[in-house]
N, C-alpha and C. Protein backbone atom coordinates (compact mmCIF):
# COMPACT_ATOMS: atom_id res chain seq x y z
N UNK A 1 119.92 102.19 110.20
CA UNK A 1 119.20 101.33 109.30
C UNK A 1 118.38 102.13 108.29
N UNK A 2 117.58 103.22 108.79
CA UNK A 2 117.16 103.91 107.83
C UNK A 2 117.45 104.78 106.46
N UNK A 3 119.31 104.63 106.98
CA UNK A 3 120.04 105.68 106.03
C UNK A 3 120.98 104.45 105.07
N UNK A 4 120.26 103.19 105.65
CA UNK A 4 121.46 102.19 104.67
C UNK A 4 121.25 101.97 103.29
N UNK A 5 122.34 102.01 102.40
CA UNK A 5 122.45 101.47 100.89
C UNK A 5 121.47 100.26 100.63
N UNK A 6 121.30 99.86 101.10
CA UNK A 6 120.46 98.35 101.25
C UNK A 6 119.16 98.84 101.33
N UNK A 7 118.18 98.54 100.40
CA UNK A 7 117.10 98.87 100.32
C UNK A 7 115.65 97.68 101.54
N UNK A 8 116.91 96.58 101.67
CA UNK A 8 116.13 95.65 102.27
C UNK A 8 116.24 95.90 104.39
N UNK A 9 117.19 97.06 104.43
CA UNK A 9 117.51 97.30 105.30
C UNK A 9 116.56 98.44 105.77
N UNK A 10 116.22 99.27 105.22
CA UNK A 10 115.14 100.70 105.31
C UNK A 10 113.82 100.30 105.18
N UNK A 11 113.66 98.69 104.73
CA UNK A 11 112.37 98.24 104.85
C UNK A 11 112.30 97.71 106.09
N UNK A 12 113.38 97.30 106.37
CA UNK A 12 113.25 96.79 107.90
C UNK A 12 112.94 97.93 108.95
N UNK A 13 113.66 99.07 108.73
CA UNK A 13 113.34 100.37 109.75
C UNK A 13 112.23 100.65 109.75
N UNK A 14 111.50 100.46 108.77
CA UNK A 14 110.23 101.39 108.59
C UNK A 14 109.32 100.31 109.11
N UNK A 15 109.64 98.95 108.78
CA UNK A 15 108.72 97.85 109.39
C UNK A 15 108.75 97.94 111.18
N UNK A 16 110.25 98.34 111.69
CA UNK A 16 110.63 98.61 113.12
C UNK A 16 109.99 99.73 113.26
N UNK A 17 109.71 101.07 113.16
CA UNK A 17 108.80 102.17 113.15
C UNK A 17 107.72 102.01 114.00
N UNK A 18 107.04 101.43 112.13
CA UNK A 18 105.75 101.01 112.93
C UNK A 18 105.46 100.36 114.02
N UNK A 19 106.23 99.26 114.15
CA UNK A 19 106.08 98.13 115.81
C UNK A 19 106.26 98.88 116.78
N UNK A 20 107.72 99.88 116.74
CA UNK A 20 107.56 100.59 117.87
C UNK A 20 106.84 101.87 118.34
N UNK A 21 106.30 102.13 117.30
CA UNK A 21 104.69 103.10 117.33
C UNK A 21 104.05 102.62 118.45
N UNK A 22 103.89 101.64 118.31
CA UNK A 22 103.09 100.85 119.47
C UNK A 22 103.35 100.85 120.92
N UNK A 23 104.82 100.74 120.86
CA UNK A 23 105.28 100.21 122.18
C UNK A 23 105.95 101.59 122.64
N UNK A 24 106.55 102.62 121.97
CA UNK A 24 107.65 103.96 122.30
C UNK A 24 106.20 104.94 122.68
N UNK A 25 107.02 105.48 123.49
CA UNK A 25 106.21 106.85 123.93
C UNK A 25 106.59 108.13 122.88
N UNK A 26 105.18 108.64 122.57
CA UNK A 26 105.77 109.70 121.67
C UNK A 26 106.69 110.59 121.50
N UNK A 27 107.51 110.98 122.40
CA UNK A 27 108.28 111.89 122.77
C UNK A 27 109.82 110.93 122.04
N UNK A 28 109.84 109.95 122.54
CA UNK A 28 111.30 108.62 122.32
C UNK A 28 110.83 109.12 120.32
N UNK A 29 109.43 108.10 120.45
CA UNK A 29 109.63 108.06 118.67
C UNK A 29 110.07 109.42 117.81
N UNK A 30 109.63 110.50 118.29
CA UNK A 30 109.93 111.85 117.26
C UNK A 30 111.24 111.94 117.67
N UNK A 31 111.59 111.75 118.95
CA UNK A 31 113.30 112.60 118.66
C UNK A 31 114.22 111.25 118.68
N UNK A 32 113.83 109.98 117.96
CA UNK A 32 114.60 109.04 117.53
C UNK A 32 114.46 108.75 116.69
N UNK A 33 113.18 108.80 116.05
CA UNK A 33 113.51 108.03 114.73
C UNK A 33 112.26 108.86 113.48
N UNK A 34 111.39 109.57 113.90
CA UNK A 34 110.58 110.41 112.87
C UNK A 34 111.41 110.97 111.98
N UNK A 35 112.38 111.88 111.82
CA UNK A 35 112.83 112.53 110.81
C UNK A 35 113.24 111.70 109.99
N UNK A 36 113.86 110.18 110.29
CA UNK A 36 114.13 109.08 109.19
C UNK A 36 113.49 109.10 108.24
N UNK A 37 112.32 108.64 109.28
CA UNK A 37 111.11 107.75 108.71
C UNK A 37 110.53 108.53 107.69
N UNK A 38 110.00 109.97 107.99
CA UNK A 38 109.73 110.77 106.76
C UNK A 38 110.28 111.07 105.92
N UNK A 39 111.93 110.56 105.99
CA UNK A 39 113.01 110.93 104.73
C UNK A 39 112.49 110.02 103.81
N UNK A 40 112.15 108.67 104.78
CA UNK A 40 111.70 107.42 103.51
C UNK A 40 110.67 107.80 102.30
N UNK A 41 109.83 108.56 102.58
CA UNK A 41 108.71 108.83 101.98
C UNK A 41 108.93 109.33 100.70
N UNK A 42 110.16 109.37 100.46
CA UNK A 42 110.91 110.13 99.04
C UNK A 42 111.97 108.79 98.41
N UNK A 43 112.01 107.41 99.23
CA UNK A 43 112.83 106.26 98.57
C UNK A 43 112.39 106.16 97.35
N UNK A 44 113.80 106.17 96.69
CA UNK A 44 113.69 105.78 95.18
C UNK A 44 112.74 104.15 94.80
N UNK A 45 113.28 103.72 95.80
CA UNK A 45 112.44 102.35 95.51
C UNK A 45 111.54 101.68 95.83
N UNK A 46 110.73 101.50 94.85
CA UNK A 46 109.48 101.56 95.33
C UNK A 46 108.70 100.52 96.30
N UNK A 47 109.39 99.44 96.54
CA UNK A 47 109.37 98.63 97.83
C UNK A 47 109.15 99.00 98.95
N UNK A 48 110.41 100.63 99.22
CA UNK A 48 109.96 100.86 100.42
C UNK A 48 109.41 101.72 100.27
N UNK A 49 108.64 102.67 99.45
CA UNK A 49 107.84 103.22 99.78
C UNK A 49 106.21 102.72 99.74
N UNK A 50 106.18 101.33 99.35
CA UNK A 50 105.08 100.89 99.73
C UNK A 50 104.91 100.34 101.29
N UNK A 51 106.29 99.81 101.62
CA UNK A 51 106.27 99.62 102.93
C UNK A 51 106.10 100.85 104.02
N UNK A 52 106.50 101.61 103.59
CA UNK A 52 105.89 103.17 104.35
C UNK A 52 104.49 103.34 104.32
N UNK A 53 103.86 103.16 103.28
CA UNK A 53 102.52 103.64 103.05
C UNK A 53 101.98 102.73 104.07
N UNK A 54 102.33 101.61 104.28
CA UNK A 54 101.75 100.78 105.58
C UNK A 54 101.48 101.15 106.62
N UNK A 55 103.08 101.37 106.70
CA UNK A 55 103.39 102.19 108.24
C UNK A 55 102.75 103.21 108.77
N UNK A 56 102.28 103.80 107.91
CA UNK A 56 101.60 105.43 108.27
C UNK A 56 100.47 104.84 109.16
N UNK A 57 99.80 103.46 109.12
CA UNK A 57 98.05 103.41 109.69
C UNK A 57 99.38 103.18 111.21
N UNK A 58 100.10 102.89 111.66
CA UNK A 58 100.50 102.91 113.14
C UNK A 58 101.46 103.90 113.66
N UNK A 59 102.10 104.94 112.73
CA UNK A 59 102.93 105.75 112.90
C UNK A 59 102.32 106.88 113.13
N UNK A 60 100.86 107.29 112.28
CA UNK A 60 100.04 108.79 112.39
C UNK A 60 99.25 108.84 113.83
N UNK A 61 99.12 107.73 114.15
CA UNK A 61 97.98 108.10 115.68
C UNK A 61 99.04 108.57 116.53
N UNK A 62 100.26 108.23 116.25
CA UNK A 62 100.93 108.46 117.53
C UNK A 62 101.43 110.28 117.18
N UNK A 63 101.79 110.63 116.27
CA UNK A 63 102.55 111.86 116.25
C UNK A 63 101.46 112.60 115.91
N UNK A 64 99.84 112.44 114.93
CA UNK A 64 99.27 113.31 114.39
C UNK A 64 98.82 114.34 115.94
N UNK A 65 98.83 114.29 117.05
CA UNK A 65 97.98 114.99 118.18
C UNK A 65 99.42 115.77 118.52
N UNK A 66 100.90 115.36 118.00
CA UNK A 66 101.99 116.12 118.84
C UNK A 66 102.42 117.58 118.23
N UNK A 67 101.59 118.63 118.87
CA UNK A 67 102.16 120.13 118.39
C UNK A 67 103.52 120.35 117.92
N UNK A 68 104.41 119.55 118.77
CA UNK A 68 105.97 120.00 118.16
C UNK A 68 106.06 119.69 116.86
N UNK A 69 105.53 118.97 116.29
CA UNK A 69 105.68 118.92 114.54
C UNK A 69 104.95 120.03 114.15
């Protein structure tokens, strides 16, 4: 979903991200779906990168404390 042509589709990943920020243990979220998610941060369109900028208030508590990044 994160890598789809569909711009309405990578808003959905990044909206899924964040939710599962919540619920994934840090270890699941970085080696499933972080490297996506930070690819987003460079979408041409600017939809989703406002929808990212969201995401970051539930996506950073979880990875900002994890050394492996």
């Amino acid at each position: 979903m994160g890598e789809s042509p569909a711009y309405a589709m990578r808003k959905l990943f990044i909206f899924f991200c964040a939710e599962g920020a919540e619920n994934f243990s840090r270890q699941f979220f970085t080696d499933n779906f972080y490297k996506t998610f930070l690819e987003l941060s460079e979408d041409p369109v600017p939809h989703v990168r406002l929808e990212y900028s969201k995401a970051l208030r539930s996506v950073v508590p979880l990875v900002e404390t994890n050394t492996q990044l």
